[in-house]
Protein backbone atom coordinates (compact mmCIF):
# COMPACT_ATOMS: atom_id res chain seq x y z
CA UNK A 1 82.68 12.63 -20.06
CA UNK A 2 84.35 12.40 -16.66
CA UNK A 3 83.40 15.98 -16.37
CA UNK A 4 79.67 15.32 -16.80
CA UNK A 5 79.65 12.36 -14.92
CA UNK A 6 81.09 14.78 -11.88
CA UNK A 7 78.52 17.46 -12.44
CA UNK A 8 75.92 14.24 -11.68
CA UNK A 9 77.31 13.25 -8.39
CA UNK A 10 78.82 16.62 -6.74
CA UNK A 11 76.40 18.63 -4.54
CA UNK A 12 76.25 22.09 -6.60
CA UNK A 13 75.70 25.58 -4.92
CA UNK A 14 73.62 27.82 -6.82
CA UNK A 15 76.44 29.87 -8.17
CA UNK A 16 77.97 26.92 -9.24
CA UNK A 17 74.78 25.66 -11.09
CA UNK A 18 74.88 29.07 -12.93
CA UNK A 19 78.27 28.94 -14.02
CA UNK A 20 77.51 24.98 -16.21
CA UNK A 21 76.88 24.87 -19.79
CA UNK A 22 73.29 24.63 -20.52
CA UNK A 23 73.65 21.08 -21.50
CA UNK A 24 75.46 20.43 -17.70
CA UNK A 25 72.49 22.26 -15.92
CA UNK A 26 69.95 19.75 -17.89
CA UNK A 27 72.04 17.06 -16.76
CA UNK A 28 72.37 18.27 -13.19
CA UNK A 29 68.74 18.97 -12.49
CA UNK A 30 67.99 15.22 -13.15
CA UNK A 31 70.14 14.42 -9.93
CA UNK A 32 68.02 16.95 -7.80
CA UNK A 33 64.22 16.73 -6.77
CA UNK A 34 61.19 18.89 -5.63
CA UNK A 35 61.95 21.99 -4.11
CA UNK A 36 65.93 22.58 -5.05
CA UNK A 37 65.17 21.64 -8.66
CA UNK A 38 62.55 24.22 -8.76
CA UNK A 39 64.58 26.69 -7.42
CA UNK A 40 67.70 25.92 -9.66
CA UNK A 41 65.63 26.37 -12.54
CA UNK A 42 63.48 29.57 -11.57
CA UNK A 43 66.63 31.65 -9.91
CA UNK A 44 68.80 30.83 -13.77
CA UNK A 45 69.29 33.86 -16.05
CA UNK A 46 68.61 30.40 -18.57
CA UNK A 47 64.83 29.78 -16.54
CA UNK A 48 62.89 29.53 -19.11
CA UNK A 49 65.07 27.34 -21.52
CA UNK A 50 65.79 24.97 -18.35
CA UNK A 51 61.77 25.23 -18.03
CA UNK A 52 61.11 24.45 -21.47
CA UNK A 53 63.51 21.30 -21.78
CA UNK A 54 61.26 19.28 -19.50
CA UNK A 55 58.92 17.11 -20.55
CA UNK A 56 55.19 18.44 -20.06
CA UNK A 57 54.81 15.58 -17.16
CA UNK A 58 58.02 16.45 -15.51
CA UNK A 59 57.11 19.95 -15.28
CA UNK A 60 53.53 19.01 -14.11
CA UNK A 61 54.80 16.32 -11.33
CA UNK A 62 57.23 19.01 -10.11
CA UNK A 63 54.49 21.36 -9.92
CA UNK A 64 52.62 18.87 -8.13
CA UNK A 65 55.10 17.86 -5.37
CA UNK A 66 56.52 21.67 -4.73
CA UNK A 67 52.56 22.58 -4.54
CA UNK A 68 51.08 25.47 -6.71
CA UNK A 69 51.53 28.45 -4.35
CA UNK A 70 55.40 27.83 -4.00
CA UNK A 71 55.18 26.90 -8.04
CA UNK A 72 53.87 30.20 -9.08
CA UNK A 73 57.45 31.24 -10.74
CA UNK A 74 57.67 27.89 -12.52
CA UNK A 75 53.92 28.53 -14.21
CA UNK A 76 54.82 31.55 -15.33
CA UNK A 77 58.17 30.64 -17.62
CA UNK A 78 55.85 27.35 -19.05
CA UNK A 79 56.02 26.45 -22.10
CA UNK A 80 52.85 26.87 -24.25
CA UNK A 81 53.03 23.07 -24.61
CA UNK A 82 53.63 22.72 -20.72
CA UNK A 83 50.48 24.57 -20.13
CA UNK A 84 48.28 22.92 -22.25
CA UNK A 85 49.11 19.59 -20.77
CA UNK A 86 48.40 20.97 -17.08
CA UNK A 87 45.34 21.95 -18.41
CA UNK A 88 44.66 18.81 -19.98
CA UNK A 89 45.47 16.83 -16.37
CA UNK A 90 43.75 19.42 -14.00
CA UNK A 91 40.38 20.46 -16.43
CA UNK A 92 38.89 17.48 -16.65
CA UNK A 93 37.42 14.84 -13.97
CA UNK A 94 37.11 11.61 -16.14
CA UNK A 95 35.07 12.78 -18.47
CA UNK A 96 33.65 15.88 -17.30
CA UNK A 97 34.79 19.59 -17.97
CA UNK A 98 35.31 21.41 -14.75
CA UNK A 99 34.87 25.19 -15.30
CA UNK A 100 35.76 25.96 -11.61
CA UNK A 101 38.51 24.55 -12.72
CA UNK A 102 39.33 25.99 -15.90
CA UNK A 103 39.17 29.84 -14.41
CA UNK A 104 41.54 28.69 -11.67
CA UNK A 105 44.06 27.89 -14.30
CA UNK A 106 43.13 30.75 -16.72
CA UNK A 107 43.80 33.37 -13.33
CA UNK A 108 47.28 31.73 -13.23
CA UNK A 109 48.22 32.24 -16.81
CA UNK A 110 46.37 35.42 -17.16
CA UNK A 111 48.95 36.98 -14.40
CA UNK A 112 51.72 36.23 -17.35
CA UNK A 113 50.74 39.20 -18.88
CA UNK A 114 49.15 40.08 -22.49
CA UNK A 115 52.13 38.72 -23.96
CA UNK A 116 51.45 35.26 -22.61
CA UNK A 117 47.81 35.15 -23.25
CA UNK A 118 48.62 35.25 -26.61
CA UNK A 119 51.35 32.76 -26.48
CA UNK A 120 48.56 30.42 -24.68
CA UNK A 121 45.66 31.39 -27.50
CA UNK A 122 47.53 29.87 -30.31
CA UNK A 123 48.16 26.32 -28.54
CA UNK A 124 44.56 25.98 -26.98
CA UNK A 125 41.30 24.33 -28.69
CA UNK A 126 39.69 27.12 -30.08
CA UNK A 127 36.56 24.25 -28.98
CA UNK A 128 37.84 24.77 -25.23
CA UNK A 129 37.73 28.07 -25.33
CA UNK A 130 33.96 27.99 -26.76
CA UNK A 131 33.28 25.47 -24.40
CA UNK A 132 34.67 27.61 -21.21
CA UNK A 133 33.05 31.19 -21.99
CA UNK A 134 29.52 29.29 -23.08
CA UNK A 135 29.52 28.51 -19.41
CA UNK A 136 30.44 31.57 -17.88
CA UNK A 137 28.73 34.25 -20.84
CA UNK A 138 25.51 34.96 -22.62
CA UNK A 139 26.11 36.07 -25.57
CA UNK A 140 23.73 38.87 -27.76
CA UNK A 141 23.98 41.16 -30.88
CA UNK A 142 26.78 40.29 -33.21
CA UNK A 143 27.13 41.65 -36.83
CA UNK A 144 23.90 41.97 -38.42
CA UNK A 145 21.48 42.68 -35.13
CA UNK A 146 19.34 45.32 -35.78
CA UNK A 147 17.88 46.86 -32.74
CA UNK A 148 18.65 50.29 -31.61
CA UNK A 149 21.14 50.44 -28.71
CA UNK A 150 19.19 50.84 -25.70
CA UNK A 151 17.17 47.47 -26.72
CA UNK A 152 20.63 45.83 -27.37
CA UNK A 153 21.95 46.48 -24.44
CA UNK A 154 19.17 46.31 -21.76
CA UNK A 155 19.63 42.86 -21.08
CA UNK A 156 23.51 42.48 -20.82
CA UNK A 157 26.33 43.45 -18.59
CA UNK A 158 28.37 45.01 -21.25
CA UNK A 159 29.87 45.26 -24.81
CA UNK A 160 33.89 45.10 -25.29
CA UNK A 161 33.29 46.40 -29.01
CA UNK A 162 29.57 47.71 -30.05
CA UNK A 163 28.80 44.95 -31.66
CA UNK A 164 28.66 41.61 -28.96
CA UNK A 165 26.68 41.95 -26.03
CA UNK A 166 27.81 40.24 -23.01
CA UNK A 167 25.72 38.86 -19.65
CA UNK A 168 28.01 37.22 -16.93
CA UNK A 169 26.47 33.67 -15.59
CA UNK A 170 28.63 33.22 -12.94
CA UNK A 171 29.04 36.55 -10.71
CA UNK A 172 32.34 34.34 -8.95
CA UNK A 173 34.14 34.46 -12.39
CA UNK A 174 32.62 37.67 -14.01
CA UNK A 175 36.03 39.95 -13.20
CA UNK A 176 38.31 37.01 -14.80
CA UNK A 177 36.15 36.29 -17.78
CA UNK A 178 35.56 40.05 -18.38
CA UNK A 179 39.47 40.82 -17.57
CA UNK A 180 40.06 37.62 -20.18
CA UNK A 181 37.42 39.14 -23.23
CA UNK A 182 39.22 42.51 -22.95
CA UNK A 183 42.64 41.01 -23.85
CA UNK A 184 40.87 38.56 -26.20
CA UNK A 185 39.51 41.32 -28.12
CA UNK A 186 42.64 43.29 -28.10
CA UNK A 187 45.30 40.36 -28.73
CA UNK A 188 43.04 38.08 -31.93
CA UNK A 189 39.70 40.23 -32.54
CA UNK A 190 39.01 37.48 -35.40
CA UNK A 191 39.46 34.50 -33.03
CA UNK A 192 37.13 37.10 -30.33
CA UNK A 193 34.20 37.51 -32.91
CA UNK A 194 33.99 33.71 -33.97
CA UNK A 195 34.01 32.42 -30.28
CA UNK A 196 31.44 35.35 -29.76
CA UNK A 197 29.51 33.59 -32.72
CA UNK A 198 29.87 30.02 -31.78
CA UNK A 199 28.96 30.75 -27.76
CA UNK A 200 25.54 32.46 -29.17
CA UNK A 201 24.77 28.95 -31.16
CA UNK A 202 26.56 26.30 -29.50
CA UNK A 203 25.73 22.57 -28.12
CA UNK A 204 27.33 22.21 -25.15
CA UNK A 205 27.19 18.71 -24.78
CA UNK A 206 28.67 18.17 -28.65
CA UNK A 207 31.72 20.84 -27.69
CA UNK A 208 32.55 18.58 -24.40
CA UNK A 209 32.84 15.48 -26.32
CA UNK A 210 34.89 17.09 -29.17
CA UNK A 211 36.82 18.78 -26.31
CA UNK A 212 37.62 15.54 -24.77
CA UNK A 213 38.74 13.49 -27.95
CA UNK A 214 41.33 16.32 -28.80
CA UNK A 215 42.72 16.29 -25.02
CA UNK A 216 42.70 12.16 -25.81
CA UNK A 217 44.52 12.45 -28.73
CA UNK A 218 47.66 14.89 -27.38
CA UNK A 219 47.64 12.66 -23.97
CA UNK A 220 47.95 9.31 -25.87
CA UNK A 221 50.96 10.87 -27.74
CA UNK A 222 52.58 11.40 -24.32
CA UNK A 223 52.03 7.49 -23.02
CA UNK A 224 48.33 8.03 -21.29
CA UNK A 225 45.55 5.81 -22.17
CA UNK A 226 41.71 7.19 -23.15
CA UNK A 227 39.58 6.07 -20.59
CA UNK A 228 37.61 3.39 -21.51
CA UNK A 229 41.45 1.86 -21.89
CA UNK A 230 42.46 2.33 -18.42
CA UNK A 231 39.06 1.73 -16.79
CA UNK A 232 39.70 -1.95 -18.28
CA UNK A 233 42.65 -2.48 -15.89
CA UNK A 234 40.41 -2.67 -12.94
CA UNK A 235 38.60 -6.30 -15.23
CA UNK A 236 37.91 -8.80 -12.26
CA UNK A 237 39.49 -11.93 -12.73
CA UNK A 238 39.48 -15.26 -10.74
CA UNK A 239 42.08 -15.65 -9.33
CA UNK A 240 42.02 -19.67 -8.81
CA UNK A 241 41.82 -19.85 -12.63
CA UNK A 242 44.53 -17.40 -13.65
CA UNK A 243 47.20 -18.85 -16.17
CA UNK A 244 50.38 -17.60 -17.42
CA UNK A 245 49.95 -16.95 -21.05
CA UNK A 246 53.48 -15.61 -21.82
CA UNK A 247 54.46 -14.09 -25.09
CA UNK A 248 54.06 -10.41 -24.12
CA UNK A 249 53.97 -8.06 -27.23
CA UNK A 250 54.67 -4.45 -26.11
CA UNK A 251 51.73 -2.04 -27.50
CA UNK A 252 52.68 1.04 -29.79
CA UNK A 253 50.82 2.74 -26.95
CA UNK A 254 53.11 2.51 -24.74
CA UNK A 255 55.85 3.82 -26.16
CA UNK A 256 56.85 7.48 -26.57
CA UNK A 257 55.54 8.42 -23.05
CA UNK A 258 58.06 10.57 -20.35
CA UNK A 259 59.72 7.50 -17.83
CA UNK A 260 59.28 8.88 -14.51
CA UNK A 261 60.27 7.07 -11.33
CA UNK A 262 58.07 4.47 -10.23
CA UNK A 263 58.44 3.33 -6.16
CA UNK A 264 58.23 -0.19 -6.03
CA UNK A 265 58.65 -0.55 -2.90
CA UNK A 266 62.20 -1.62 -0.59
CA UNK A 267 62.84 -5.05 -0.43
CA UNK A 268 59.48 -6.47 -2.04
CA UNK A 269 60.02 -9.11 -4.81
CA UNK A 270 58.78 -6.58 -6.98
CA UNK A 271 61.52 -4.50 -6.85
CA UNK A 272 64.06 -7.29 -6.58
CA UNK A 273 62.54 -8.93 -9.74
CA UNK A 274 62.27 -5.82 -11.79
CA UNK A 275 66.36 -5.08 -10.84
CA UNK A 276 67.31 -8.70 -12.60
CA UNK A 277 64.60 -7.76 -15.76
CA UNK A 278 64.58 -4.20 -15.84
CA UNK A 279 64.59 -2.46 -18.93
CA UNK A 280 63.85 0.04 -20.81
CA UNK A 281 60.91 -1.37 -22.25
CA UNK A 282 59.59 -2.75 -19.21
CA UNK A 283 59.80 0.31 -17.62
CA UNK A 284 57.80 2.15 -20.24
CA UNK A 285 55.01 -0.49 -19.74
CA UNK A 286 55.16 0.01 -15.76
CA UNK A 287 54.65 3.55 -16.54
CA UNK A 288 52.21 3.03 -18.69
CA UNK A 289 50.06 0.83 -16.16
CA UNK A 290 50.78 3.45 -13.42
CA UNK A 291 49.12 6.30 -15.93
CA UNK A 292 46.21 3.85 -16.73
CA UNK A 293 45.30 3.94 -13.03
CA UNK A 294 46.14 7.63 -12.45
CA UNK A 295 43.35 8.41 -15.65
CA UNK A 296 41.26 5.64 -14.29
CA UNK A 297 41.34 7.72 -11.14
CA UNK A 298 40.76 11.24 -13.00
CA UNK A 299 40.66 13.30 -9.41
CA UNK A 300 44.19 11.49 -8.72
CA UNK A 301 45.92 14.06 -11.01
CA UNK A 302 44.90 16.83 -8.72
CA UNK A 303 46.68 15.52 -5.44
CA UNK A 304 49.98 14.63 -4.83
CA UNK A 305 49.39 12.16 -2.60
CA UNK A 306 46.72 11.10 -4.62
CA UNK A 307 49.12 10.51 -6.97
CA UNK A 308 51.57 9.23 -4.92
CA UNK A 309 48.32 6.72 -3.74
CA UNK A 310 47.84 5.61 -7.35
CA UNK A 311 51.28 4.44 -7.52
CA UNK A 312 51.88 2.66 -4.13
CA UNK A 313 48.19 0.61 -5.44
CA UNK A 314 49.88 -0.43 -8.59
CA UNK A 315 53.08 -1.76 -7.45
CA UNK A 316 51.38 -3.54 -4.32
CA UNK A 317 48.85 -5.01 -6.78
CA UNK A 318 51.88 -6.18 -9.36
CA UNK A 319 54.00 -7.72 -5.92
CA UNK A 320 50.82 -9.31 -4.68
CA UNK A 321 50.77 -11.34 -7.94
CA UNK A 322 54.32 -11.93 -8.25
CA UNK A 323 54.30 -13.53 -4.77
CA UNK A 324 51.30 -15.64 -5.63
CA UNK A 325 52.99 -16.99 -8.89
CA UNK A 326 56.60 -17.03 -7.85
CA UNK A 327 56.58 -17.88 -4.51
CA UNK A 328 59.34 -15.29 -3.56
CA UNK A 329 62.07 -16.85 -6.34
CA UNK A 330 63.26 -13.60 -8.04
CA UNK A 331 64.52 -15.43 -11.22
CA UNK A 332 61.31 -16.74 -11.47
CA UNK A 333 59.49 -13.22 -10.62
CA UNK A 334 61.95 -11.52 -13.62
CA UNK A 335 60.79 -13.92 -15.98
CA UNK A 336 57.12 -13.67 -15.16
CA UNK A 337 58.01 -10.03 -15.90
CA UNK A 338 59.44 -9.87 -18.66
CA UNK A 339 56.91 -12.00 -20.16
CA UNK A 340 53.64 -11.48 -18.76
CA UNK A 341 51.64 -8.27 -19.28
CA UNK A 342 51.81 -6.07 -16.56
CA UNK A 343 48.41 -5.32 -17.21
CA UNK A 344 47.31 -9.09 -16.21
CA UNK A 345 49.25 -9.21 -13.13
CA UNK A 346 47.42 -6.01 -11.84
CA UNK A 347 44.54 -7.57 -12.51
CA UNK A 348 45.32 -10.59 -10.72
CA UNK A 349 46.57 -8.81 -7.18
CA UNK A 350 43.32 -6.55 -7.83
CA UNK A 351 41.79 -9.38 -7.95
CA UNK A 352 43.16 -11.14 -5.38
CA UNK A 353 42.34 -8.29 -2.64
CA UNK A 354 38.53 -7.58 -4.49
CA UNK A 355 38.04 -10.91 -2.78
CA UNK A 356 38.42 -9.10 0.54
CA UNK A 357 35.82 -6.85 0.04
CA UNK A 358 33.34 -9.29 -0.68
CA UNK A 359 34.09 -10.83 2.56
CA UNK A 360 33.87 -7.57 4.11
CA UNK A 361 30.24 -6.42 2.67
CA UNK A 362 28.69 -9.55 4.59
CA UNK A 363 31.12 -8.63 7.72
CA UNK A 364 29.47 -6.79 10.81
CA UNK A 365 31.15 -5.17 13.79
CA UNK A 366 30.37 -2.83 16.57
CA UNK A 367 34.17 -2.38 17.68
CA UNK A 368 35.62 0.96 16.48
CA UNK A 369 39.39 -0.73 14.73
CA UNK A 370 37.18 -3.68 13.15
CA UNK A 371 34.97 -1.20 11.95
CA UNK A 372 37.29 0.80 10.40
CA UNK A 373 39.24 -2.30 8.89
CA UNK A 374 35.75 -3.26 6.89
CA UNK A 375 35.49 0.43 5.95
CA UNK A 376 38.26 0.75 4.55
CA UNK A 377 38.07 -3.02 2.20
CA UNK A 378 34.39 -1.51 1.41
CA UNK A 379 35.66 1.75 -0.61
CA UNK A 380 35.88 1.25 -4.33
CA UNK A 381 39.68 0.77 -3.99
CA UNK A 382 40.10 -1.56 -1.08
CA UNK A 383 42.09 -0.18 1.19
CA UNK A 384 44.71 -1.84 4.07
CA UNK A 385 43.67 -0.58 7.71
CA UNK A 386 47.40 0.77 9.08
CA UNK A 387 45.48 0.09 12.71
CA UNK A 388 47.18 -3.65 12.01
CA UNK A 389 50.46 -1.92 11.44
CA UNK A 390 53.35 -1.87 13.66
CA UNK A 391 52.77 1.36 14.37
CA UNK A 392 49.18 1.51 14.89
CA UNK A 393 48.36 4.29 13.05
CA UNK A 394 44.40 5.38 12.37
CA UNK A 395 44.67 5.50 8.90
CA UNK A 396 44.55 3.63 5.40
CA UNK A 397 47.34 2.74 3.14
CA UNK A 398 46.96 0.55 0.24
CA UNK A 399 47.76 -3.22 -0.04
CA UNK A 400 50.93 -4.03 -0.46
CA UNK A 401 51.97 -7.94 -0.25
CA UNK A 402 50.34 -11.12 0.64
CA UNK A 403 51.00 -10.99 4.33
CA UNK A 404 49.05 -7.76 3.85
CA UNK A 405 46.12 -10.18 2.00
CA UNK A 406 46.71 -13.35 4.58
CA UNK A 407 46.09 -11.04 7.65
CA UNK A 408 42.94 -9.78 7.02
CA UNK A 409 41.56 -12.51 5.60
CA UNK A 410 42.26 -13.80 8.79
CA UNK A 411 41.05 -11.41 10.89
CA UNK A 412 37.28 -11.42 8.63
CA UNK A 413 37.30 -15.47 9.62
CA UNK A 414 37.65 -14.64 12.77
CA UNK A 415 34.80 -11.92 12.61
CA UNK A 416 32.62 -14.28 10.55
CA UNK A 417 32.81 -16.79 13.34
CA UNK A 418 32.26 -14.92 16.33
């Protein structure tokens, strides 16, 4: 034990990463971050069983903050499973399929080789596959068609077998998708000819939806809402007439999802109150609230600073409320914690700075930092103008406690009664 507990708190070279236990390398890598983890895990003669032993988010958060170009290597030894959840954050934009998006993925995977293709084809939707070559193909002939070759063919781009005929849509994607049928009908010809079927008779619209319930179903199994779920965290309450209710029963839902480490912010009450009630548990529902918003987003997933965004909004929305009911006592601010639904307290500091912006809306300036103040409360996600900042800087960052709340409301009175 005091062995392990060493590996955990010594700065390791690489050669001395190499030499652990697999076990000890596990272990290690949760002590290291961003770039060094990455390369720890891609330069190991164990890569892909160091790959494979994080969680699908893990991977995709590291992939996130390295960036994809310098997280090429790290695609490459995926898991199956790991790739399908990437897929599953980075396809979809609430509830639209992006195909752009879906060939930018497929070119990564495709680079794996043959080998991993068909590692990839026996985790994915066979409906997501349909889905992605009815946008990009035209499909003619099949088993059965009748007319002579020249007739058959006149009309498409080309055949990968004599019996489908193929005609591109997209001219942008028509090397991929091509590049992708060849191996398709080399590596499963069955699973070829029904997709070559079901593109030639399919309803898009009915494939999306059933796409999008499946990708539901695996994310809820990993602690993220559907959508109509997390788009209810955003409810407006009044904030004059919010009550403690108390009693806080911890959803099924929001168990089994990957803890990853949520920012709460240094020295806020937040952070102060979660350090005398943190648990476990709690954590898991913080996490949970922080992937409502992130699905709520949808184009959050994409951007790590995005993401980074989504996060920063929660916990200022959460410290915003704790101030306004606790009044800075941290016993008080644990309790209110452990006993309130986070959910309810988001609501309440959304609430609470959604007041702003309807202040703002009836709020006209001609001076340039004003103006950018009220254009910043008038996005969909209010946002704090940095301009008011120490530092000055022309920018936006989100809300993050009530002095936050107390000085623009100030500075709106003041416009209001100019």
């Amino acid at each position: 034990m005091a062995e392990k507990n060493q590996v955990a708190t010594v700065k390791l070279s690489e050669r001395d990463f190499q030499a652990l236990p697999l076990q000890q390398k596990n272990d290690y890598l949760r002590t290291v971050s961003g770039k060094e983890k990455l390369d720890l895990i891609v330069g190991d003669a164990d890569a892909k069983r160091l790959a494979a032993a994080l969680p699908p988010q893990e991977l995709f958060w590291l992939m996130k903050e390295v960036g994809e170009a310098d997280a090429v290597d790290l695609l490459r030894i995926a898991s199956a499973e790991q790739a399908v959840f990437i897929m599953d954050m980075e396809l979809w934009d609430g509830w639209t399929f992006s195909e752009e998006q879906a060939c930018h993925w497929l070119t990564y995977f495709m680079e794996g080789g043959e080998a991993r293709v068909h590692e990839l084809l026996k985790h994915l939707d066979y409906e997501l596959l349909q889905l992605l070559l009815s946008r990009e193909i035209v499909v003619g002939g099949g088993i059965g068609d009748q007319g002579n070759d020249e007739e058959r063919q006149g009309d498409y781009d080309h055949t990968f077998d004599d019996v489908f005929m193929i005609k591109f849509k997209n001219p942008k994607h028509s090397q991929l998708i091509g590049a992708f049928l060849s191996m398709l009908v080399k590596l499963d010809n069955e699973l070829y000819t029904a997709l070559m079927e079901g593109v030639k008779g399919d309803v898009d619209l009915e494939l999306e939806e059933q796409c999008q319930r499946f990708r539901t179903g695996r994310l809820q199994d990993l602690g993220f809402p559907p959508l109509e779920e997390a788009l209810s965290i955003y409810a407006r309450i009044h904030p004059d007439h919010f009550q403690l209710q108390g009693g806080k029963e911890f959803a099924a839902a929001a168990e089994g999802g990957q803890l990853m480490p949520v920012f709460a912010g240094e020295g806020t009450l937040l952070e102060r109150a979660l350090g005398l009630a943190g648990s476990d548990i709690l954590m898991q529902e913080l996490n949970y609230l922080v992937n409502s918003a992130l699905v709520a987003e949808g184009e959050a997933f994409h951007e790590p600073e995005s993401m980074l965004g989504v996060m920063h909004r929660v916990c200022g929305y959460l410290n915003i409320a704790l101030e306004r009911l606790a009044a800075g006592d941290e016993r008080k601010a644990a309790q209110i914690l452990a006993e309130e639904e986070l959910k309810r307290l988001f609501q309440l500091g959304y609430s609470i700075v959604l007041q702003l912006k309807f202040v703002a809306r009836d709020t006209e300036t001609v001076d340039y930092a004003t103006g950018k103040l009220l254009a910043g409360l008038k996005a969909k996600r209010p946002r704090f103008y940095r301009g008011l900042d120490a530092d000055g800087v022309d920018g936006y960052r989100e809300f993050r406690d009530l002095d936050d709340v107390r000085r623009v409301s100030d500075l709106l009175a003041q416009l209001q009664g100019q």
